[in-house]
C-alpha atoms as a PDB file:
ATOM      1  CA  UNK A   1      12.053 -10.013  34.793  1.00  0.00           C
ATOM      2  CA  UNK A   2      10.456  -7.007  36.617  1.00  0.00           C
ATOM      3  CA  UNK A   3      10.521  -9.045  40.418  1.00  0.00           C
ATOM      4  CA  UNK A   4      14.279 -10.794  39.078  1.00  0.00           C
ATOM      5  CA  UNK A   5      15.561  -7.384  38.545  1.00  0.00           C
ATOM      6  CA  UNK A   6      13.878  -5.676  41.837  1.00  0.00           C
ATOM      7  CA  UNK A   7      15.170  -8.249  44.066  1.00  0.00           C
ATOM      8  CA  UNK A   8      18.477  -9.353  42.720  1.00  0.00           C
ATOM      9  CA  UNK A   9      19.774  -6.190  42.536  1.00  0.00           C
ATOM     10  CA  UNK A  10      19.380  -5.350  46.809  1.00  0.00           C
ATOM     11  CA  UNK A  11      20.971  -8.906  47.386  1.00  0.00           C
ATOM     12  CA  UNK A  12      24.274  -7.621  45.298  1.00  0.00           C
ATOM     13  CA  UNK A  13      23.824  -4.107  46.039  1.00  0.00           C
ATOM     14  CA  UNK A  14      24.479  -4.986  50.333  1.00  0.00           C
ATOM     15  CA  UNK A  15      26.706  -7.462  49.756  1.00  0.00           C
ATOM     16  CA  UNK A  16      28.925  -5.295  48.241  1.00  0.00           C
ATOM     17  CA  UNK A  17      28.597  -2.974  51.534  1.00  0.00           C
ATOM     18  CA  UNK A  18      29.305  -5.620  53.644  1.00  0.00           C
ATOM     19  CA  UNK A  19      32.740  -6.394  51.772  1.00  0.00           C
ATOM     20  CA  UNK A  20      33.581  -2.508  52.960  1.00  0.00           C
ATOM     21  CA  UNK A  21      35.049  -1.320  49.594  1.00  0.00           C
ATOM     22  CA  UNK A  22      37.478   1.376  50.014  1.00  0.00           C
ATOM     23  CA  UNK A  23      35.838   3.450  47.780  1.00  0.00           C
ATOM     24  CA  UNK A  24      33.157   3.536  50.340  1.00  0.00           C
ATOM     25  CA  UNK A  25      34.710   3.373  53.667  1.00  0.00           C
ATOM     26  CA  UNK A  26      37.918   4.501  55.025  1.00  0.00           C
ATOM     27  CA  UNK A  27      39.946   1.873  55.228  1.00  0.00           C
ATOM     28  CA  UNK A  28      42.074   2.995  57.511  1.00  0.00           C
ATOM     29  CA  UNK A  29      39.012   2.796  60.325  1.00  0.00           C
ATOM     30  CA  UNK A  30      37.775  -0.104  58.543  1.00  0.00           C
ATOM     31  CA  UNK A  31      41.015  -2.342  59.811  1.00  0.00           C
ATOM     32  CA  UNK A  32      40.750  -0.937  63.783  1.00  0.00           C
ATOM     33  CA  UNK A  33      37.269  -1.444  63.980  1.00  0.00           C
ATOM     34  CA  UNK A  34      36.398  -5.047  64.776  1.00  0.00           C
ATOM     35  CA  UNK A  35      32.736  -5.663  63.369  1.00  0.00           C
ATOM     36  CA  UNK A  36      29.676  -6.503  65.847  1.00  0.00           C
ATOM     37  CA  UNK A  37      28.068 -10.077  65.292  1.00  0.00           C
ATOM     38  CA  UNK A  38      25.028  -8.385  64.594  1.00  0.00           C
ATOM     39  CA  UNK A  39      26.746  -6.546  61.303  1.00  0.00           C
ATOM     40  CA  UNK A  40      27.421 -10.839  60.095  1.00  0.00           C
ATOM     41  CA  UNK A  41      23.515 -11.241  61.648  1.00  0.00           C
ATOM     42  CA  UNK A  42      22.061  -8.940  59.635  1.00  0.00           C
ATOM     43  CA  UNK A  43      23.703  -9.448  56.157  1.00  0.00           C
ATOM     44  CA  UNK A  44      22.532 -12.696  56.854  1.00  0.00           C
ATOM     45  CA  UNK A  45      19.019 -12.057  57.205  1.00  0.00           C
ATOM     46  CA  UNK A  46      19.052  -9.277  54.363  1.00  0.00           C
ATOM     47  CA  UNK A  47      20.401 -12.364  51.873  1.00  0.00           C
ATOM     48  CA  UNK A  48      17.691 -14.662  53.067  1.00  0.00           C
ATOM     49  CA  UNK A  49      14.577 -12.160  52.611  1.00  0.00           C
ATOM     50  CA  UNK A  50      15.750 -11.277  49.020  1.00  0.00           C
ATOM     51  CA  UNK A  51      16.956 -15.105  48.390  1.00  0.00           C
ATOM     52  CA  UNK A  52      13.327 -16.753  49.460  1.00  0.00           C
ATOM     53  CA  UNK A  53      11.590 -13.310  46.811  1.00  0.00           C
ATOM     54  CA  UNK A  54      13.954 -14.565  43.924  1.00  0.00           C
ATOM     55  CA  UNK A  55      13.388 -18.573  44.437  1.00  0.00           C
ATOM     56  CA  UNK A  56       9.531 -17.710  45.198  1.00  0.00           C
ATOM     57  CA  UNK A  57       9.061 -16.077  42.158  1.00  0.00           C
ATOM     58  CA  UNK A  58      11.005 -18.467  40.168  1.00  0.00           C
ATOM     59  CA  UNK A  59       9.399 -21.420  41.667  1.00  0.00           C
ATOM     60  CA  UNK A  60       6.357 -20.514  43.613  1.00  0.00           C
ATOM     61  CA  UNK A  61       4.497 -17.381  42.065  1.00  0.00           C
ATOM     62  CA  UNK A  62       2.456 -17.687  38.875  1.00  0.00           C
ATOM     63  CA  UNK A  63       3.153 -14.896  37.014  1.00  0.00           C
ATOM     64  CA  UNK A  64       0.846 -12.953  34.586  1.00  0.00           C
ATOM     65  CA  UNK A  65       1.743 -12.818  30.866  1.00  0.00           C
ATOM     66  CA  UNK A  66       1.098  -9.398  31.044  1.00  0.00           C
ATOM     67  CA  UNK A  67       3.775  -6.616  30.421  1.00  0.00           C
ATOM     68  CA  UNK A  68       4.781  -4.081  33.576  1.00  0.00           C
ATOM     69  CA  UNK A  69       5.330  -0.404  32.299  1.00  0.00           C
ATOM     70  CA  UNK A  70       9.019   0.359  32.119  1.00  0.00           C
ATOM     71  CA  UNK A  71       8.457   3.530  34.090  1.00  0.00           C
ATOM     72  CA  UNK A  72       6.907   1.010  36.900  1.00  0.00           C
ATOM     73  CA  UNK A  73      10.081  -0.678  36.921  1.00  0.00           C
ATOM     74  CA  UNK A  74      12.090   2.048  36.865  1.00  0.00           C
ATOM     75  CA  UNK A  75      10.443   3.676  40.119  1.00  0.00           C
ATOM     76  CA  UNK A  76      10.668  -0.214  41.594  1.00  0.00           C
ATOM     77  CA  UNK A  77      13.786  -0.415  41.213  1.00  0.00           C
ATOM     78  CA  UNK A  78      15.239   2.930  42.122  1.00  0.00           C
ATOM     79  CA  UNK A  79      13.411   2.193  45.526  1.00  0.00           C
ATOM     80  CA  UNK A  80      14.565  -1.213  45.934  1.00  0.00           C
ATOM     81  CA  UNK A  81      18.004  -0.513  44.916  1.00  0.00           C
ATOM     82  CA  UNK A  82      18.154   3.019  46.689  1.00  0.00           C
ATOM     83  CA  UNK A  83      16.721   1.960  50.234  1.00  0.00           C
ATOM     84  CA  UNK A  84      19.417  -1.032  50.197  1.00  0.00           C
ATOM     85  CA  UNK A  85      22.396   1.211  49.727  1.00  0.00           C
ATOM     86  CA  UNK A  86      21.417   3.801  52.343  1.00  0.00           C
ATOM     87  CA  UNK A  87      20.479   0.871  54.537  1.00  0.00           C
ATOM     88  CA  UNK A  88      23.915  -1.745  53.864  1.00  0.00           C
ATOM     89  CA  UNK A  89      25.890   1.631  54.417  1.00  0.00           C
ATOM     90  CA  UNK A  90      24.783   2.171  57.821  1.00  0.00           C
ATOM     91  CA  UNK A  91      25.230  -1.124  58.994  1.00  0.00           C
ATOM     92  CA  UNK A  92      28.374  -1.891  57.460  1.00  0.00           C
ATOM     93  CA  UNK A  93      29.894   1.446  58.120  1.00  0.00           C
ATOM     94  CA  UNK A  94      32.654   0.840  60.509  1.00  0.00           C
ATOM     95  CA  UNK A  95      31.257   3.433  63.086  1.00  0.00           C
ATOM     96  CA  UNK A  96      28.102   1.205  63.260  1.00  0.00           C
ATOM     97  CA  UNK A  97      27.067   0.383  67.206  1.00  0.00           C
ATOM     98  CA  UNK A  98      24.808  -2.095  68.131  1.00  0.00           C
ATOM     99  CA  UNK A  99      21.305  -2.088  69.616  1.00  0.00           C
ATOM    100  CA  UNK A 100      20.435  -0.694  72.962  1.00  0.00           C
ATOM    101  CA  UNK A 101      19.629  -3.767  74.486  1.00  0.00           C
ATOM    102  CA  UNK A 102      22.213  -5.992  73.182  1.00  0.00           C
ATOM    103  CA  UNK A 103      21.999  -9.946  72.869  1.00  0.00           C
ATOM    104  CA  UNK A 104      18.661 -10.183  74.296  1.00  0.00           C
ATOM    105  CA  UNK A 105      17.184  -7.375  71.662  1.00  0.00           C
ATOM    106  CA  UNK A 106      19.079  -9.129  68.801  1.00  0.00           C
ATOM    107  CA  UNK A 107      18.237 -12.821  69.388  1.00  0.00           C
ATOM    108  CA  UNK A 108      14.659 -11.927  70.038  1.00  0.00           C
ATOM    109  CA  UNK A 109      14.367  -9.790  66.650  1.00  0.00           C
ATOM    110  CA  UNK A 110      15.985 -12.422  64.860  1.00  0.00           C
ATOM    111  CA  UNK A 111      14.018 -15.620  65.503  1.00  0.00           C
ATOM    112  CA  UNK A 112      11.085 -13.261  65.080  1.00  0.00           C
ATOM    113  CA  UNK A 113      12.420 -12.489  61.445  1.00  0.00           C
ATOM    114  CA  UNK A 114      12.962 -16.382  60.597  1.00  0.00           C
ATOM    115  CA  UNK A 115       9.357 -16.720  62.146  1.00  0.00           C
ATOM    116  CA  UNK A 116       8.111 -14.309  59.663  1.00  0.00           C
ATOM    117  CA  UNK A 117       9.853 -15.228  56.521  1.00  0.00           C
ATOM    118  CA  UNK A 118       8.969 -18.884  57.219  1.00  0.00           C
ATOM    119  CA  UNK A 119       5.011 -17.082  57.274  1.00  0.00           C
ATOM    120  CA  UNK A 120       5.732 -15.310  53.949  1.00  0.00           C
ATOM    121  CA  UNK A 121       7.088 -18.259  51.983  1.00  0.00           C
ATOM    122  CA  UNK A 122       4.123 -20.767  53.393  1.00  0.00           C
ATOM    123  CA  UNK A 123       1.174 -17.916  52.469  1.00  0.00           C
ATOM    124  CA  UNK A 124       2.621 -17.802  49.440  1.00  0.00           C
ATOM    125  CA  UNK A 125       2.399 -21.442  48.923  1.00  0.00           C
ATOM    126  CA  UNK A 126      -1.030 -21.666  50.321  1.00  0.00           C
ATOM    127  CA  UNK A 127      -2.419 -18.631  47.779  1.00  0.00           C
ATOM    128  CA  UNK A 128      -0.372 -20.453  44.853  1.00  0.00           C
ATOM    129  CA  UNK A 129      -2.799 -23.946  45.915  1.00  0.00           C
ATOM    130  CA  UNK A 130      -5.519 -21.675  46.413  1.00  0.00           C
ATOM    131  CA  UNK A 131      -6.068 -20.223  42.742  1.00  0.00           C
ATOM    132  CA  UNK A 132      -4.979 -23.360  41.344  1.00  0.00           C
ATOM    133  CA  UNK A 133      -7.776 -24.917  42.812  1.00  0.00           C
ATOM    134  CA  UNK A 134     -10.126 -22.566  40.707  1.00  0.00           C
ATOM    135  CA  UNK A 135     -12.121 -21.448  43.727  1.00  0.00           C
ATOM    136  CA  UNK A 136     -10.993 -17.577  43.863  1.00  0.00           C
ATOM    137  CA  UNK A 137     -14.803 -16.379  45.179  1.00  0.00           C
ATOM    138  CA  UNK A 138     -13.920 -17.248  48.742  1.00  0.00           C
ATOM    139  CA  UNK A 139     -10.905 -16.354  51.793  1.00  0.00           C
ATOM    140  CA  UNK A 140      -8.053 -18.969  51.031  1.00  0.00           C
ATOM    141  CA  UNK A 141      -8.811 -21.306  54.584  1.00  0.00           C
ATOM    142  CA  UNK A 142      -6.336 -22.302  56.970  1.00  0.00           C
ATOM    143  CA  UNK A 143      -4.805 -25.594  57.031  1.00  0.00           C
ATOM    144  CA  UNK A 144      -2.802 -27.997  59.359  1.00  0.00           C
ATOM    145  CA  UNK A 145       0.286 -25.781  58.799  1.00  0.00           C
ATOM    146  CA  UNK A 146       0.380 -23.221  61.708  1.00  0.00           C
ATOM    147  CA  UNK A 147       1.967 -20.414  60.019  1.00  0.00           C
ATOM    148  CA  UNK A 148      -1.523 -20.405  57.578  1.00  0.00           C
ATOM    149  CA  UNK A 149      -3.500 -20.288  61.009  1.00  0.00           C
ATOM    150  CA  UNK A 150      -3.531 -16.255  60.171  1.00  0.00           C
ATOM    151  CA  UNK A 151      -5.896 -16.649  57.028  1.00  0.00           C
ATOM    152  CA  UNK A 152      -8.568 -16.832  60.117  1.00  0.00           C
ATOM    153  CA  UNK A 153      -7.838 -13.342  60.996  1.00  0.00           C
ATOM    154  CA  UNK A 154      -6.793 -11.303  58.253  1.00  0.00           C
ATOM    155  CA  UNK A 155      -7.086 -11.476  54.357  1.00  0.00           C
ATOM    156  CA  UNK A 156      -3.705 -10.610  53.245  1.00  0.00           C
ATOM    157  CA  UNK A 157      -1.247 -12.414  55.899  1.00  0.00           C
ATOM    158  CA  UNK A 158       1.314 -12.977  53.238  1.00  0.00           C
ATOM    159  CA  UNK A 159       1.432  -8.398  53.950  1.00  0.00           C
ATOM    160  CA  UNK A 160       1.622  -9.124  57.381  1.00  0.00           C
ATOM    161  CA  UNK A 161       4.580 -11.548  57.770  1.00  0.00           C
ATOM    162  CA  UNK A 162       6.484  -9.133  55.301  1.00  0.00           C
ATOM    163  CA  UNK A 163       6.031  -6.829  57.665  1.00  0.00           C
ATOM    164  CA  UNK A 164       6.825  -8.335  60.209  1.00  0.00           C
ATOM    165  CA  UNK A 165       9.803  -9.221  58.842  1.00  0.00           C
ATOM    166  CA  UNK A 166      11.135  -5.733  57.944  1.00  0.00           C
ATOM    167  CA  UNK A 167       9.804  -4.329  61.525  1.00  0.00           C
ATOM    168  CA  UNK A 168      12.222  -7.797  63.114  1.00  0.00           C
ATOM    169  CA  UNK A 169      15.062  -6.520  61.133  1.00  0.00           C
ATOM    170  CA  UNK A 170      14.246  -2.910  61.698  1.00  0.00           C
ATOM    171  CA  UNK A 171      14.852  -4.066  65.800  1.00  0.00           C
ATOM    172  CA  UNK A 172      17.693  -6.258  65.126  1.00  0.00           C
ATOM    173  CA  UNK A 173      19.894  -3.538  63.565  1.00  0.00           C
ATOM    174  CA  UNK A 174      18.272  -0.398  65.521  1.00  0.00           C
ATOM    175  CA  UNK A 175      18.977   1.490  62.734  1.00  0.00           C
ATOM    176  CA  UNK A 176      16.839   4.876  60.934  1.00  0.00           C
ATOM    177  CA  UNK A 177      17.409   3.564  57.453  1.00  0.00           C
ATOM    178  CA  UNK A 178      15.501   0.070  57.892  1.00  0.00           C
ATOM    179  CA  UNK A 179      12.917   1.527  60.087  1.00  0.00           C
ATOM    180  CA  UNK A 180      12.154   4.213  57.498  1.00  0.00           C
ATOM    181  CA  UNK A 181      11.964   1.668  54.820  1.00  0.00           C
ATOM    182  CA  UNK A 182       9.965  -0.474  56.940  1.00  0.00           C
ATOM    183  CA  UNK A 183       7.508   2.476  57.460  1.00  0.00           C
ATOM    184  CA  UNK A 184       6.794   3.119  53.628  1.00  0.00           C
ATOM    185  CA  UNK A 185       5.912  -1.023  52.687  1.00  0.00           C
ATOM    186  CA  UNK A 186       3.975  -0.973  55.773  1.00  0.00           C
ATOM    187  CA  UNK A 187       1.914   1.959  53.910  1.00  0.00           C
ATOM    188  CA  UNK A 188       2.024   0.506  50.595  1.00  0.00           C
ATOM    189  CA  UNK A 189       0.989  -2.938  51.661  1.00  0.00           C
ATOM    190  CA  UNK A 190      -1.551  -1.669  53.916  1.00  0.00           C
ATOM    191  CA  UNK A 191      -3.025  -0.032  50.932  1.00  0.00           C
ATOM    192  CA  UNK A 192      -3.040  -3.077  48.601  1.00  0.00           C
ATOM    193  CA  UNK A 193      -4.540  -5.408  51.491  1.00  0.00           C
ATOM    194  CA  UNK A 194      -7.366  -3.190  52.228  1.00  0.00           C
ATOM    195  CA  UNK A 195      -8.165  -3.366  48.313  1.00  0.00           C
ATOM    196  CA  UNK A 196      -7.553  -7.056  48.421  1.00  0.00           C
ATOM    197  CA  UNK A 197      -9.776  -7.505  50.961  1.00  0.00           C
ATOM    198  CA  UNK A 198     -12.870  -4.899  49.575  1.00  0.00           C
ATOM    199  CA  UNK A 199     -12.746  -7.282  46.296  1.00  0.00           C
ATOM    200  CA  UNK A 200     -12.877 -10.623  48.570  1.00  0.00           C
ATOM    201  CA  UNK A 201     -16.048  -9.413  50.456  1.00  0.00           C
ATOM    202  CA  UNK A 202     -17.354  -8.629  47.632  1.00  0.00           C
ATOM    203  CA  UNK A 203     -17.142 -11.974  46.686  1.00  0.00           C
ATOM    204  CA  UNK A 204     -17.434 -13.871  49.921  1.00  0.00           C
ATOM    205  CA  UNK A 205     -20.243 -14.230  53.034  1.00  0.00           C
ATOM    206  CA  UNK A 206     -21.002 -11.854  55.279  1.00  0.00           C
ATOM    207  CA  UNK A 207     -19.184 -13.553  57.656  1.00  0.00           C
ATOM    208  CA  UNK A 208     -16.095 -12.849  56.491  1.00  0.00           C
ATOM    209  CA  UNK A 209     -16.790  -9.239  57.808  1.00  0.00           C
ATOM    210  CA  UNK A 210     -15.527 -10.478  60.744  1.00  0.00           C
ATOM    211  CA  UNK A 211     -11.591 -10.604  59.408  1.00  0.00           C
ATOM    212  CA  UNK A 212      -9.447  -7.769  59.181  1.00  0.00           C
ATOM    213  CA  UNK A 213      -7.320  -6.804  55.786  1.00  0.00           C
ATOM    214  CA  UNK A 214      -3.875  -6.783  56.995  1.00  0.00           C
ATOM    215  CA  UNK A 215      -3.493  -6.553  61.146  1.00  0.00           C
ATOM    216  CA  UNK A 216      -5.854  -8.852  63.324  1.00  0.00           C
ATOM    217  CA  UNK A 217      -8.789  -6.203  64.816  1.00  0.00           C
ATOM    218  CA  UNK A 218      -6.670  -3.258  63.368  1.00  0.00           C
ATOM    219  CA  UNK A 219      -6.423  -2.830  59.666  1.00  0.00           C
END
């Protein structure tokens, strides 16, 4: 219930930006304005990342039995929830221009975001496989899939494509909200891949110095 509520919550939240409510908007500038592609692009995208969190967790992730404090949830959700409305506002807001370098910057941004949530969803497949195999002492290996080709570099890649993702979409729109947003998981993951990692060399060979937690020869 705690990932169901997180997640369903910024898929409504934007859509409802994107519909331009008059209680948000003027409407007035709302019916001269014709909207940019990108504004359709990126409502798009936005459904898709929270779409593939909600059928992953319903369908993918084990989850624990155990219960998540309610002021956890509370602080999740006012993120989730808050960062989604200050983020669908700018894009959708009638006044919204679009990115520097037009096209080019938005087509290259986007099939970088489909490359990364296509990442997310298969890392999360492969660490599903991986502790239902029983072996959790060791670095989950790569396979004959290409997008698990990462687990040779880093220890948390599932961090890195989500990323990845947000930095995409953060480029596609070219807009403050998203990047900021983008900034703070990029801290918060960074922090729970380094810990991930510590407890899997703890556990593995000393080869597996050799990998980095979150960004190839970085992090």
């Amino acid at each position: 219930m705690v990932f169901l509520t997180e997640y369903t919550s910024p898929l409504l939240i934007y859509l409802l930006f994107y519909l331009r409510l008059s209680s948000v908007y003027d409407a007035k500038e709302c019916t001269t304005r014709v909207r940019h592609p990108i504004v359709h692009l990126a409502c798009i995208c936005h459904c898709l990342h929270y779409l593939r969190h909600l059928l992953e967790t319903l369908f993918v992730h084990k989850i624990s039995e155990g219960q998540t404090p309610l002021k956890n949830l509370i602080k999740g959700c006012a993120f989730y929830w808050g960062f989604t409305s200050w983020i669908a506002y700018y894009i959708n807001h009638p006044q919204y221009t679009p990115p520097s370098f037009g096209n080019r910057q938005v087509t290259l941004a986007a099939f970088t975001f489909l490359i990364c949530e296509a990442g997310s969803h298969f890392i999360s497949v492969a660490l599903v496989h991986q502790n239902q195999s029983g072996n959790k002492s060791s670095f989950p290996s790569p396979s004959i899939n290409p997008f698990t080709w990462l687990f040779a570099l880093v220890s948390c890649p599932n961090y890195t494509y989500e990323i990845g993702s947000w930095i995409s979409f953060t480029l596609m729109t070219q807009t403050l909200p998203v990047g900021v947003f983008a900034l703070l998981i990029a801290i918060q993951m960074a922090l729970w891949a380094r810990k991930k990692h510590q407890l899997y060399l703890k556990k593995g060979t000393s080869s597996q110095w050799r990998k980095a937690a979150m960004i190839p020869f970085v992090l």
